[in-house]
Protein backbone atom coordinates (compact mmCIF):
# COMPACT_ATOMS: atom_id res chain seq x y z
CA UNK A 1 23.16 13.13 7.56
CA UNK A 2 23.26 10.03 5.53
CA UNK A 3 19.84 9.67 6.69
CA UNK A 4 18.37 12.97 5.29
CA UNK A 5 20.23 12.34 2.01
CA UNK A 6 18.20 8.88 1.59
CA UNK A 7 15.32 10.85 2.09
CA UNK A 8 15.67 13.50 0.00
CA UNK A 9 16.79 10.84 -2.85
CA UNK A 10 14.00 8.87 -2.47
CA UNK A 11 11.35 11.68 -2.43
CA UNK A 12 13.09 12.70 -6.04
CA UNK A 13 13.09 9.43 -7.53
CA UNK A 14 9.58 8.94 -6.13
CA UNK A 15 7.79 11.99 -7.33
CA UNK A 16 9.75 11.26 -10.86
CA UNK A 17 8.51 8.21 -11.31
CA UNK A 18 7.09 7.53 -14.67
CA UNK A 19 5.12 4.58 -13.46
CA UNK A 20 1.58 4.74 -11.95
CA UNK A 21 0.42 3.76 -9.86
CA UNK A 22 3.99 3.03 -8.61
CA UNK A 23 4.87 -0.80 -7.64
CA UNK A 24 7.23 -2.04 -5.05
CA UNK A 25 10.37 -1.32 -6.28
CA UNK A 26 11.42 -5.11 -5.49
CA UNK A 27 8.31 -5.95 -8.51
CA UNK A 28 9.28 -2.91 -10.19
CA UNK A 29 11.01 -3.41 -14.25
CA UNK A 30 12.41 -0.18 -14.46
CA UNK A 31 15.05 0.36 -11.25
CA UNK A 32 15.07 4.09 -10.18
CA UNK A 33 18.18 3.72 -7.30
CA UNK A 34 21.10 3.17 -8.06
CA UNK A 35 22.77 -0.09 -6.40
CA UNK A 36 24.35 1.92 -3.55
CA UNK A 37 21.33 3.53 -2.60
CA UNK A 38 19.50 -0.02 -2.95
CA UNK A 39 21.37 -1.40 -0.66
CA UNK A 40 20.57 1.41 1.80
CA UNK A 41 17.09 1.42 0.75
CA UNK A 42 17.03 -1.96 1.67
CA UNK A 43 18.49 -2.01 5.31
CA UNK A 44 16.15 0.74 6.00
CA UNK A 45 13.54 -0.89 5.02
CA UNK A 46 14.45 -4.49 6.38
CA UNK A 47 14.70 -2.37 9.78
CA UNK A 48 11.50 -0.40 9.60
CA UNK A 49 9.07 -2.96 7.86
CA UNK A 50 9.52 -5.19 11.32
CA UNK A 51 8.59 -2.51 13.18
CA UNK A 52 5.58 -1.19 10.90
CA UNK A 53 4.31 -5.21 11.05
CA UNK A 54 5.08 -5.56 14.78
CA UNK A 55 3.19 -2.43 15.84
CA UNK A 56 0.16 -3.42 14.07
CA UNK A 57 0.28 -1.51 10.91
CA UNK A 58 -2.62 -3.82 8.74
CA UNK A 59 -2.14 -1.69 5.77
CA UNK A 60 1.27 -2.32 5.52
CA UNK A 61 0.76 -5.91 5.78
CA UNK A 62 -1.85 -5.71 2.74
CA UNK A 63 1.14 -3.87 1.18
CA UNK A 64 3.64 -6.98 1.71
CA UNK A 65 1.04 -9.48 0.52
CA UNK A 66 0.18 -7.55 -2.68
């Protein structure tokens, strides 16, 4: 459930975003989340980005260098 509810917050705050194209929201000057869902955001991402870079995934490490 809390899972779903990232999601959906992220796909709103994505599609609203005023910025394009959109940068990493670590590079990013105007902060869409707010600290609570950062700090999921985050752990998501600290989890999934491993597994993107350890299964191959060369776009995502162009992503990461960029």
């Amino acid at each position: 459930a809390a899972c779903r509810k990232l999601l959906a917050h992220a796909f709103v705050k994505r599609t609203a975003c005023p910025l394009d194209p959109k940068p990493m929201c670590k590079h990013c000057p105007q902060h869409c989340y707010a600290p609570a869902y950062r700090a999921q955001m985050r752990a998501v991402m600290r989890y999934s980005g491993r597994r993107l870079v350890l299964s191959g995934r060369l776009d995502y490490l162009l992503h990461l260098l960029l």
